[in-house]
C-alpha atoms as a PDB file:
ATOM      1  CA  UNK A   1     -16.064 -15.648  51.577  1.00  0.00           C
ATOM      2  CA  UNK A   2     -14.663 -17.166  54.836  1.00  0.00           C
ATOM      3  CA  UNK A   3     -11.149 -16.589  53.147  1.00  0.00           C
ATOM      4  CA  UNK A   4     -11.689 -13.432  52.266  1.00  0.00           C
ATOM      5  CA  UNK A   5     -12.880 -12.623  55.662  1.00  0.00           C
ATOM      6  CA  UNK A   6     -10.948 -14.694  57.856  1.00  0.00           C
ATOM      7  CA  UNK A   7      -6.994 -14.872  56.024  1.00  0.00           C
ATOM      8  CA  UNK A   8      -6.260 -10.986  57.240  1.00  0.00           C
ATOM      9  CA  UNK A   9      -7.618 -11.480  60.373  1.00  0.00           C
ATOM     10  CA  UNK A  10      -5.542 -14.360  61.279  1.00  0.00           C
ATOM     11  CA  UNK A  11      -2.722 -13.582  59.814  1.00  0.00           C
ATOM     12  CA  UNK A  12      -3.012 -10.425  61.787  1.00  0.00           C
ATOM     13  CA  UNK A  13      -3.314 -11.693  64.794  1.00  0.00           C
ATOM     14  CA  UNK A  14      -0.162 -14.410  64.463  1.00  0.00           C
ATOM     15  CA  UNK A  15       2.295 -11.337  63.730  1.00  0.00           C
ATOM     16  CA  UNK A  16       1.034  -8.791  66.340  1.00  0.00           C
ATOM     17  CA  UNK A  17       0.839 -11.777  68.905  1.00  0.00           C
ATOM     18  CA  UNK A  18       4.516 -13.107  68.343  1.00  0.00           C
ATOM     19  CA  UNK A  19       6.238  -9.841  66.895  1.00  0.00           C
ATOM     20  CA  UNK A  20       5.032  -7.613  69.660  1.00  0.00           C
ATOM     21  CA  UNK A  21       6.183  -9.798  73.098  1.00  0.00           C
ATOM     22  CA  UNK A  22       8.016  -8.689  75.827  1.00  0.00           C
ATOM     23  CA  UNK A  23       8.750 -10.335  78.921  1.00  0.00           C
ATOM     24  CA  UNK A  24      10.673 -10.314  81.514  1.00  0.00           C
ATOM     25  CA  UNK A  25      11.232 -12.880  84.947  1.00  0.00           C
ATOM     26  CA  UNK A  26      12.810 -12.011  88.329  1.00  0.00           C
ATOM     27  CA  UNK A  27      15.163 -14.268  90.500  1.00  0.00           C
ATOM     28  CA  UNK A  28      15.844 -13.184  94.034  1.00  0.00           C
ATOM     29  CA  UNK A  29      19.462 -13.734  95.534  1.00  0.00           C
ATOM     30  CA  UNK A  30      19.767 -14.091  98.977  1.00  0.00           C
ATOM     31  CA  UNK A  31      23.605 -13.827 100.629  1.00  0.00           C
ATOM     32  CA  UNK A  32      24.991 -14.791 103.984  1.00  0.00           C
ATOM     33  CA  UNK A  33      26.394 -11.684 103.844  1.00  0.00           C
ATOM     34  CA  UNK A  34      22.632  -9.260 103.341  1.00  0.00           C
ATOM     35  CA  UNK A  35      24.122  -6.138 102.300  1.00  0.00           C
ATOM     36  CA  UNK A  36      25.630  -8.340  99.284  1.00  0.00           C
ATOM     37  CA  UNK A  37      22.164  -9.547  98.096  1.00  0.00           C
ATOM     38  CA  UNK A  38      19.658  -9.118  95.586  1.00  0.00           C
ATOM     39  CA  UNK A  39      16.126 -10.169  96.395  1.00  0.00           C
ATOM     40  CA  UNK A  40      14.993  -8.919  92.508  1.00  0.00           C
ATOM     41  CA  UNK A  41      17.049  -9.176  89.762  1.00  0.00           C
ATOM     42  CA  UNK A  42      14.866  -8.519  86.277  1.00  0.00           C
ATOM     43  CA  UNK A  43      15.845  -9.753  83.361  1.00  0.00           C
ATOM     44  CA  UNK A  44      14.124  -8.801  80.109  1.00  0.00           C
ATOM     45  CA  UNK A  45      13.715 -10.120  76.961  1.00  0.00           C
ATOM     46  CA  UNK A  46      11.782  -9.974  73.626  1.00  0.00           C
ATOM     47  CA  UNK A  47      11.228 -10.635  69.518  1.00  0.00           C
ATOM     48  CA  UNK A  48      13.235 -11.980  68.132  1.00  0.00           C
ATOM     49  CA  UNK A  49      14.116 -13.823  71.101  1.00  0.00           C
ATOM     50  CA  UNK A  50      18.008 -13.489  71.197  1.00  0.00           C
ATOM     51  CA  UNK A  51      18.454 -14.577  74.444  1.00  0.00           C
ATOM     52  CA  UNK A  52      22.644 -15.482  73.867  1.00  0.00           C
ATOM     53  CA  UNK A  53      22.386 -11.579  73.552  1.00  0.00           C
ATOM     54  CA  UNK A  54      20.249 -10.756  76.927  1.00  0.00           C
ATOM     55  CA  UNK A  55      22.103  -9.893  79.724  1.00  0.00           C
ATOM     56  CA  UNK A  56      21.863  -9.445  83.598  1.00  0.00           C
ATOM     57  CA  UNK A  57      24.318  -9.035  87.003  1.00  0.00           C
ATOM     58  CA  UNK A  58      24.173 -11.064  89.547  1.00  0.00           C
ATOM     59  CA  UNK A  59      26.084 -10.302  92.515  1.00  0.00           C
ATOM     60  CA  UNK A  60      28.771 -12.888  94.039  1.00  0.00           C
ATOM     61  CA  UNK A  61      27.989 -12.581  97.421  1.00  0.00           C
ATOM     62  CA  UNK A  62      31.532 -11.413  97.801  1.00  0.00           C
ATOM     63  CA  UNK A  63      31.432  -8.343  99.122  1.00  0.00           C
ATOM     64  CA  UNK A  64      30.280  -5.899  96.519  1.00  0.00           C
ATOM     65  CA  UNK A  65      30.898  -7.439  93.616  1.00  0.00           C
ATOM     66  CA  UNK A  66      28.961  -8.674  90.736  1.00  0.00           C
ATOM     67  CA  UNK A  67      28.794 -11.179  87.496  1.00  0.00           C
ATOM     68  CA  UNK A  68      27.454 -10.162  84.070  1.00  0.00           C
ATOM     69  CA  UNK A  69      25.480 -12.942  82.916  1.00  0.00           C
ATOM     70  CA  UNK A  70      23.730 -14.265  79.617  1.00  0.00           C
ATOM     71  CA  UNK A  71      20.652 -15.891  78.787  1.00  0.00           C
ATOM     72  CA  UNK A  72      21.359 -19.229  76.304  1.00  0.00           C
ATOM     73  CA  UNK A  73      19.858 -19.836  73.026  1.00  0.00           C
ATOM     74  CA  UNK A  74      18.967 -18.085  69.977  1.00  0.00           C
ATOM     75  CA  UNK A  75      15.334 -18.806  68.477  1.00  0.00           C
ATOM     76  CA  UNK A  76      15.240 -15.430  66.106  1.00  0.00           C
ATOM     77  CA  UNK A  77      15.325 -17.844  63.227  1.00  0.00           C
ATOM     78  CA  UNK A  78      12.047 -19.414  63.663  1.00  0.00           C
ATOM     79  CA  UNK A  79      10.513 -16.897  65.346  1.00  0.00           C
ATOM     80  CA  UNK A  80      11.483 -14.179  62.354  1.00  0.00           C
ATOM     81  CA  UNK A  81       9.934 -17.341  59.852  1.00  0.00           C
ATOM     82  CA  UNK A  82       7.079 -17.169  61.297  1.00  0.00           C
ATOM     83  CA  UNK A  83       6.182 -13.707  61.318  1.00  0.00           C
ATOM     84  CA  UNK A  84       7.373 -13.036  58.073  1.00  0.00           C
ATOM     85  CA  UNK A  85       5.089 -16.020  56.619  1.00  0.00           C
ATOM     86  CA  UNK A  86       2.209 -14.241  58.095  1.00  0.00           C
ATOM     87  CA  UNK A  87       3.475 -10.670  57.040  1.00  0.00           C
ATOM     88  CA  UNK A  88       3.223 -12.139  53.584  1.00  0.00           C
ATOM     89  CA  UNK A  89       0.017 -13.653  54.054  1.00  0.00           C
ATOM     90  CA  UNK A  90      -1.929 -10.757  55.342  1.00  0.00           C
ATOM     91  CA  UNK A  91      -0.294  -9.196  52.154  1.00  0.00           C
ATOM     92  CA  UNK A  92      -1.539 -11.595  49.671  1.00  0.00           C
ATOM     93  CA  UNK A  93      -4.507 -12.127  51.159  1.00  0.00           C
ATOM     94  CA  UNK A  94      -6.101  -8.790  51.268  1.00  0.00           C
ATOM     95  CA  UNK A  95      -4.453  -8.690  47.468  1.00  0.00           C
ATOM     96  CA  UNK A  96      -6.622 -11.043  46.310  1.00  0.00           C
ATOM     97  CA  UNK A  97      -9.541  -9.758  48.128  1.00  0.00           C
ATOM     98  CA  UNK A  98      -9.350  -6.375  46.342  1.00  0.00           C
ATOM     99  CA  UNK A  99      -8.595  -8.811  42.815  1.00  0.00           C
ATOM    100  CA  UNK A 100     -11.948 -10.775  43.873  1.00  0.00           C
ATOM    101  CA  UNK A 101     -14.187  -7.666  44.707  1.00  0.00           C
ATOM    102  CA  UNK A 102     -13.314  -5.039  42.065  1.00  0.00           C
ATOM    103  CA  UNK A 103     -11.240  -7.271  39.020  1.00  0.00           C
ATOM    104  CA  UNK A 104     -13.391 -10.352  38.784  1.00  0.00           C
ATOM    105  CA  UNK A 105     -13.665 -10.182  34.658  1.00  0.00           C
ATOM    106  CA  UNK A 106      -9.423 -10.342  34.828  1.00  0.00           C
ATOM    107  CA  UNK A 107      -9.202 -12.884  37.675  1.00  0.00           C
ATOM    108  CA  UNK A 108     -11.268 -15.399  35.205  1.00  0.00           C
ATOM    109  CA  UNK A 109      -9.642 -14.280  32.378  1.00  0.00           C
ATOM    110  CA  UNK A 110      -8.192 -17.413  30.805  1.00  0.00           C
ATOM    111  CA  UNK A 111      -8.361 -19.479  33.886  1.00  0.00           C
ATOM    112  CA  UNK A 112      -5.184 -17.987  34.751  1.00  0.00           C
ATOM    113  CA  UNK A 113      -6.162 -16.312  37.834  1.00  0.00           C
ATOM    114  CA  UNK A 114      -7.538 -19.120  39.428  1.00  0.00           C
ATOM    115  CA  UNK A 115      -4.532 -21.334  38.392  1.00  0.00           C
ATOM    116  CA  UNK A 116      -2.260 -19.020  39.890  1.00  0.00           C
ATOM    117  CA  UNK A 117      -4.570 -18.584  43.042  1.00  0.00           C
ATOM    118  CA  UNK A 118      -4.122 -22.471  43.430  1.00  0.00           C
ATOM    119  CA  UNK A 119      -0.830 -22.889  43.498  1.00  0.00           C
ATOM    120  CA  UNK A 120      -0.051 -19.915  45.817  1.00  0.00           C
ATOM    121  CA  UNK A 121      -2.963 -21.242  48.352  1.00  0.00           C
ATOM    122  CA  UNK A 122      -0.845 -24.632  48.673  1.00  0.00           C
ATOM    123  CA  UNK A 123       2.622 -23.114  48.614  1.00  0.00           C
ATOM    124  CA  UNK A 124       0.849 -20.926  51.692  1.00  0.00           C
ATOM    125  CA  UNK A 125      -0.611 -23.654  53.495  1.00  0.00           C
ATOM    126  CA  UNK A 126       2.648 -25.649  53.307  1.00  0.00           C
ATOM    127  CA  UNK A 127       4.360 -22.789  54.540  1.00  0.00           C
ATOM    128  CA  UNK A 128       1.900 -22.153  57.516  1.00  0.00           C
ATOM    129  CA  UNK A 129       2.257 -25.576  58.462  1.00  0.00           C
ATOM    130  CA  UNK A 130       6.193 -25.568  58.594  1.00  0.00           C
ATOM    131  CA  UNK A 131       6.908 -21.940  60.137  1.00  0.00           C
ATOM    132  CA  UNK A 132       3.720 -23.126  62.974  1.00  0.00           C
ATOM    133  CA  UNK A 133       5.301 -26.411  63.727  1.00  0.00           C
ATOM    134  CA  UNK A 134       8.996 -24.692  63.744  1.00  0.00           C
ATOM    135  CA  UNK A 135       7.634 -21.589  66.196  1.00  0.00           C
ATOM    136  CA  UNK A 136       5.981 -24.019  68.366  1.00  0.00           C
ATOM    137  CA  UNK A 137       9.212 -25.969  68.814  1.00  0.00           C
ATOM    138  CA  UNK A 138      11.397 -22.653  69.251  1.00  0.00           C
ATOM    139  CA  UNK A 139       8.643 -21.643  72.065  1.00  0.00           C
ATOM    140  CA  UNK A 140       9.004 -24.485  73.995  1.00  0.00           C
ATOM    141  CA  UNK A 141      12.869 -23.823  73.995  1.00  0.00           C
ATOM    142  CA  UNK A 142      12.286 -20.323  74.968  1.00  0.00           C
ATOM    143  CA  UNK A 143      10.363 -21.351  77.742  1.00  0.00           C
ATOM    144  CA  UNK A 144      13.132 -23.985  79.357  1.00  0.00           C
ATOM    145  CA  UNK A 145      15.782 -21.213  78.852  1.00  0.00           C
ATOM    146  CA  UNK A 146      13.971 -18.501  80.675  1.00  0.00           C
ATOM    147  CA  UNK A 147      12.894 -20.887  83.212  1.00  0.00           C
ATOM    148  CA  UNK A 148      13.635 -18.975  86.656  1.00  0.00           C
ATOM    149  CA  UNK A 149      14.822 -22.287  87.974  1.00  0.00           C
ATOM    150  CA  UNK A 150      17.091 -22.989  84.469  1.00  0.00           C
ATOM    151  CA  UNK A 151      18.056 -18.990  85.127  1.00  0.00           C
ATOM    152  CA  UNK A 152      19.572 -19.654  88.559  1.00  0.00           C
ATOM    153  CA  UNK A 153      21.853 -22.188  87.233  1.00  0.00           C
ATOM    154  CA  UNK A 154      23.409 -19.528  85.640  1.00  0.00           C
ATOM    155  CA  UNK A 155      24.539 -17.468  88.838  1.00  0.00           C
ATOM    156  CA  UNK A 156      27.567 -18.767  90.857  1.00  0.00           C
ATOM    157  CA  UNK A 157      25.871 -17.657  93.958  1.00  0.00           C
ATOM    158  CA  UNK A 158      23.365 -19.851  93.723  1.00  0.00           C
ATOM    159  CA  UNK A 159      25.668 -22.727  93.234  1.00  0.00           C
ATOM    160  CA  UNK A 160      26.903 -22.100  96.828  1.00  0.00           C
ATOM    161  CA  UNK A 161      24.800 -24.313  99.406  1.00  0.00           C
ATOM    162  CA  UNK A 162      24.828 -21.404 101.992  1.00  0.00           C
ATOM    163  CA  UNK A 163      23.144 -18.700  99.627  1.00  0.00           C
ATOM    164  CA  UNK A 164      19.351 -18.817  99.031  1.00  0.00           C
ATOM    165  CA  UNK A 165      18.349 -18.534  95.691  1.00  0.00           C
ATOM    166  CA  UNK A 166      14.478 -18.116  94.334  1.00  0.00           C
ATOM    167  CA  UNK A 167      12.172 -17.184  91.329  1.00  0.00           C
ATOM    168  CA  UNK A 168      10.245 -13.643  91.990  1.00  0.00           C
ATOM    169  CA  UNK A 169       8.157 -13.352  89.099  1.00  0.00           C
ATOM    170  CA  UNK A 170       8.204 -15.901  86.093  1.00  0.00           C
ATOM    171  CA  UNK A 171       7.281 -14.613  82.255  1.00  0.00           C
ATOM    172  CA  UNK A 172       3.662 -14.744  80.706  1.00  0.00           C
ATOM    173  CA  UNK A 173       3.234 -16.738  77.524  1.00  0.00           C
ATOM    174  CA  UNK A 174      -0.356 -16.825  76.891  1.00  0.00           C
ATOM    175  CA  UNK A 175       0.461 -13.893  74.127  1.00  0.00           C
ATOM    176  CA  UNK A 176       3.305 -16.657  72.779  1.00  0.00           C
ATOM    177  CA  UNK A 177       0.800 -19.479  72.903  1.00  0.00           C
ATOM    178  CA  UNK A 178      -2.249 -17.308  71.222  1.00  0.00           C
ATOM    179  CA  UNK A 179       0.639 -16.958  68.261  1.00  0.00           C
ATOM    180  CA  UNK A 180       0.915 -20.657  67.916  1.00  0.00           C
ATOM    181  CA  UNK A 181      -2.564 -21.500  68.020  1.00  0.00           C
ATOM    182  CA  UNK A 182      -3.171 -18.968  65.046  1.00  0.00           C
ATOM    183  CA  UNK A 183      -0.376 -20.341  63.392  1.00  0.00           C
ATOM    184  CA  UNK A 184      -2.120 -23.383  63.128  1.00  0.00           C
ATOM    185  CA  UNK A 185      -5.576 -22.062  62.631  1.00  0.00           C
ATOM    186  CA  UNK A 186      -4.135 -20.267  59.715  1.00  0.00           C
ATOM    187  CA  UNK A 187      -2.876 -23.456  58.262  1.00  0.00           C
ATOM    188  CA  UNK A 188      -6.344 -25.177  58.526  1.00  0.00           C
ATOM    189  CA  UNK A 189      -7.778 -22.285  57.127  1.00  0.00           C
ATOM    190  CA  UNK A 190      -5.246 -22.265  53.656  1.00  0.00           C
ATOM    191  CA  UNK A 191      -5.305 -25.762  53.521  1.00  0.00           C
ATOM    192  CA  UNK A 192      -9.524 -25.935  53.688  1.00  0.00           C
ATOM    193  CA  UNK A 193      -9.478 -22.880  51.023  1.00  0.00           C
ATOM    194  CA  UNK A 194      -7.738 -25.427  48.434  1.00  0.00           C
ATOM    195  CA  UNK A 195     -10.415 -27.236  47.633  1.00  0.00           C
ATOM    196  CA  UNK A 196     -12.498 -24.176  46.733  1.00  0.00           C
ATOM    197  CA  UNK A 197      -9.818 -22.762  44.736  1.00  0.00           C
ATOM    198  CA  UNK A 198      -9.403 -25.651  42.999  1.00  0.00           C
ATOM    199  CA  UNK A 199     -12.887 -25.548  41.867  1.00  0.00           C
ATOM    200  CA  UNK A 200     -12.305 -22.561  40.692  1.00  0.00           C
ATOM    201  CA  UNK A 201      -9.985 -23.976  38.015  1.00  0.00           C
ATOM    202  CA  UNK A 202     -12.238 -26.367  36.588  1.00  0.00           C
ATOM    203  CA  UNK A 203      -9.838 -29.254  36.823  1.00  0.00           C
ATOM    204  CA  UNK A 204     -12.054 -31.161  38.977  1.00  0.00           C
ATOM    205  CA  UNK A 205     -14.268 -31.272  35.611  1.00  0.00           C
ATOM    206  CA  UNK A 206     -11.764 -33.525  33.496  1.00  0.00           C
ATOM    207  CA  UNK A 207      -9.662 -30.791  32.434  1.00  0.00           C
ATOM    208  CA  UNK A 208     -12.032 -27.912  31.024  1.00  0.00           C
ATOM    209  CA  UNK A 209     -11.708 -24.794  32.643  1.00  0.00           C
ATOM    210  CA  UNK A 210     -14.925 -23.544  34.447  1.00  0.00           C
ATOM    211  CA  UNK A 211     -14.476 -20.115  32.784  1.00  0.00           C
ATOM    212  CA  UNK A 212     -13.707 -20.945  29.321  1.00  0.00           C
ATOM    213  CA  UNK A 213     -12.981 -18.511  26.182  1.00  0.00           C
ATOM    214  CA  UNK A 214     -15.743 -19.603  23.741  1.00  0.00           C
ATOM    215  CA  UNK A 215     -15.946 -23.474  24.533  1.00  0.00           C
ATOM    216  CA  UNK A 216     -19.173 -23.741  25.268  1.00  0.00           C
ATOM    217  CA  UNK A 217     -21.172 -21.860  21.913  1.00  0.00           C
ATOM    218  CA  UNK A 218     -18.987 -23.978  19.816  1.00  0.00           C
ATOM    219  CA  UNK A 219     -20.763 -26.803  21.048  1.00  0.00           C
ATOM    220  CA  UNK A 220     -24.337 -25.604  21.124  1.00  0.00           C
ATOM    221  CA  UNK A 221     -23.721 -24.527  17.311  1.00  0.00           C
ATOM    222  CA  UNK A 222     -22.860 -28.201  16.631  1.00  0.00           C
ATOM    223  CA  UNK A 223     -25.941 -29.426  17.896  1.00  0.00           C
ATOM    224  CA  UNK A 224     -27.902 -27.670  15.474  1.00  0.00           C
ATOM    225  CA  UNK A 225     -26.210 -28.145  12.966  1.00  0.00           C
ATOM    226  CA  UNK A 226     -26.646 -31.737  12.955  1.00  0.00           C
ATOM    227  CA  UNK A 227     -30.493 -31.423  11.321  1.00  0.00           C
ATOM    228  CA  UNK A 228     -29.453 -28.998   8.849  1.00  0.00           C
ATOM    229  CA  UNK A 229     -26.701 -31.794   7.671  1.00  0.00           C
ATOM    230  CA  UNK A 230     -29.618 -34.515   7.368  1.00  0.00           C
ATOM    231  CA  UNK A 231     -32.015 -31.834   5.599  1.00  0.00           C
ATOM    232  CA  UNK A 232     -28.791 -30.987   2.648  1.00  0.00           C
ATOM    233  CA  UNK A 233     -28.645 -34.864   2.311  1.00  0.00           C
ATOM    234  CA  UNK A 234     -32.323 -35.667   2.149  1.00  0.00           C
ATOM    235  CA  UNK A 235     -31.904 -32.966  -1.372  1.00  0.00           C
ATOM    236  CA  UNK A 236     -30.511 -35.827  -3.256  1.00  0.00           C
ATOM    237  CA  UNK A 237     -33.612 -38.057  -3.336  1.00  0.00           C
ATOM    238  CA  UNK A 238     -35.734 -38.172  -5.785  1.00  0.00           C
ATOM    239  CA  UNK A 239     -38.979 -35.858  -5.578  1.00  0.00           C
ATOM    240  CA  UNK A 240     -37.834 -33.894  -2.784  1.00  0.00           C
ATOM    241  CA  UNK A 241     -37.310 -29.960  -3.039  1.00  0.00           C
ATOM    242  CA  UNK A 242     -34.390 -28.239  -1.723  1.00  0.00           C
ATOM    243  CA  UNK A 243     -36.099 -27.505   1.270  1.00  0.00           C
ATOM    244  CA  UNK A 244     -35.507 -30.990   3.126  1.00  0.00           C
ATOM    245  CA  UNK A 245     -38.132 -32.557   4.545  1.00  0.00           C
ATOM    246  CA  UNK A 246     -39.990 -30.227   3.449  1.00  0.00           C
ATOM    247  CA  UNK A 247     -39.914 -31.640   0.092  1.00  0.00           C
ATOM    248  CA  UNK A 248     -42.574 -34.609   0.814  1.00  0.00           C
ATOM    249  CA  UNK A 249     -45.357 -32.597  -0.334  1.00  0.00           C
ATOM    250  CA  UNK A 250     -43.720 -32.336  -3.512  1.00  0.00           C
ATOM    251  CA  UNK A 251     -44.182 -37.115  -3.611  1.00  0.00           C
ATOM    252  CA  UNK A 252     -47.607 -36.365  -3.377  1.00  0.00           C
ATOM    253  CA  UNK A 253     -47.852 -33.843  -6.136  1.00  0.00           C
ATOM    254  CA  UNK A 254     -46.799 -36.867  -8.622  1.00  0.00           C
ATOM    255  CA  UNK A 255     -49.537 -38.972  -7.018  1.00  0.00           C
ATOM    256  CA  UNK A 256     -51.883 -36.089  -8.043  1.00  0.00           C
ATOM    257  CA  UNK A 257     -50.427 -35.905 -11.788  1.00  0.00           C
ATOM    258  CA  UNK A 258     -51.580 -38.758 -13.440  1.00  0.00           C
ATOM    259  CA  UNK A 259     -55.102 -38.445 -11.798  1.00  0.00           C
ATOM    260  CA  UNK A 260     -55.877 -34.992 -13.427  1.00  0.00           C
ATOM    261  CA  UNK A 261     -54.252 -36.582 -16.689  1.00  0.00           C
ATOM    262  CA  UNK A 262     -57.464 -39.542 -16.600  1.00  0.00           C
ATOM    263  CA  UNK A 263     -59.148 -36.927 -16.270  1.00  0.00           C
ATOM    264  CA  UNK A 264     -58.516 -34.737 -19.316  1.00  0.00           C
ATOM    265  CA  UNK A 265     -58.790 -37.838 -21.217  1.00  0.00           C
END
């Protein structure tokens, strides 16, 4: 039930956290010259996180001039992994809600649902576990390369010892760090499911399927047939009737023969 529950909103949650950022920091540049400096230069970025492709001027300090500059790095790899991991999981999870709610006689069908349940639970958990680890990585990258201190390296004004260069307004990540700690929350929650699932299957149980097609009668009709079997063999002695043990009576009826023959005599 805590799957069933929990998988959407999670997986929810890591998407809409990572997929939906925006941020943006400011660097101030101050010139010798003031009319030639910028005290707020903002630089925006977002998903996928691109940043070779983000772009910004910076003036020179050289009269009225100014530098197009780019941010360094591209993390869209990881960060597009890891949303599309949980795109899939929100997807298959509230799948197999609707299977477990309204098509429980087909999900047990065979054992095959379950089976199939199983593997995709560990192929998910793996998954969650990878994409996590690889967007937690990526983030900490993101975070060095729009550094306002790494960002002012960038700017040739800065470089001079005369100009004044300073950070503004740095980005927010607490939106980027909720994202990573549902990654991995999503991964303990897969990975914790297994176990269930996998009792599900019945392979805990040496082999036989919990659900099985028919296993379980045969067995019952085996045990009773096992007196009927002694009853057909106890037919063959001598002064039994055909009913089995039943047939004693039938001993004792001999006993009585010869009596009421002593007695006629």
């Amino acid at each position: 039930m805590c799957m069933v529950i929990f998988a959407p909103l999670f997986a929810i949650f890591a998407f809409a956290t990572c997929g939906g950022y925006s941020g943006q920091l400011r660097v101030s540049v101050d010139c010798i010259e003031k009319t030639s400096s910028n005290l707020s230069i903002p630089i925006d970025f977002s998903y996928p996180f691109r940043l070779h492709q983000v772009s910004f001027e910076a003036p020179l300090c050289d009269g009225s001039r100014e530098e197009r500059l780019f941010l360094i790095g591209d993390y869209s790899s990881s960060a597009e992994f890891f949303v599309t991991i949980a795109v899939f999981a929100f997807l298959y999870s509230l799948g197999a809600t609707i299977v477990y709610i309204f098509f429980q006689n087909k999900y047990r069908e065979n054992n095959r649902g379950p089976f199939i349940d199983f593997v995709v639970t560990v192929v998910f958990s793996f998954l969650w576990l990878v994409s996590s680890s690889a967007w937690a990585k990526a983030l900490s990258d993101v975070k060095v390369a729009t550094d306002p201190d790494e960002v002012q390296q960038l700017i040739s004004a800065c470089k001079v010892q005369t100009n004044k260069c300073g950070s503004v307004l740095g980005p927010r990540w607490s939106g980027l760090n909720t994202s990573v700690v549902f990654g991995f929350l999503n991964f303990v929650l897969w990975a914790g499911n297994i176990w269930f699932v996998f009792k599900e299957t019945g392979w805990h149980k040496g082999g036989t399927a919990r659900y099985p097609g028919g296993g379980a009668p045969e067995k019952q009709t085996g045990t009773f047939n096992q007196p009927n079997n002694q009853g057909s063999f106890d037919q063959s002695g001598p002064g039994y009737s055909a009913q089995g043990d039943l047939g004693q009576p039938t001993e004792y009826s001999q006993v009585g023969g010869p009596t009421s023959y002593s007695n006629q005599m």
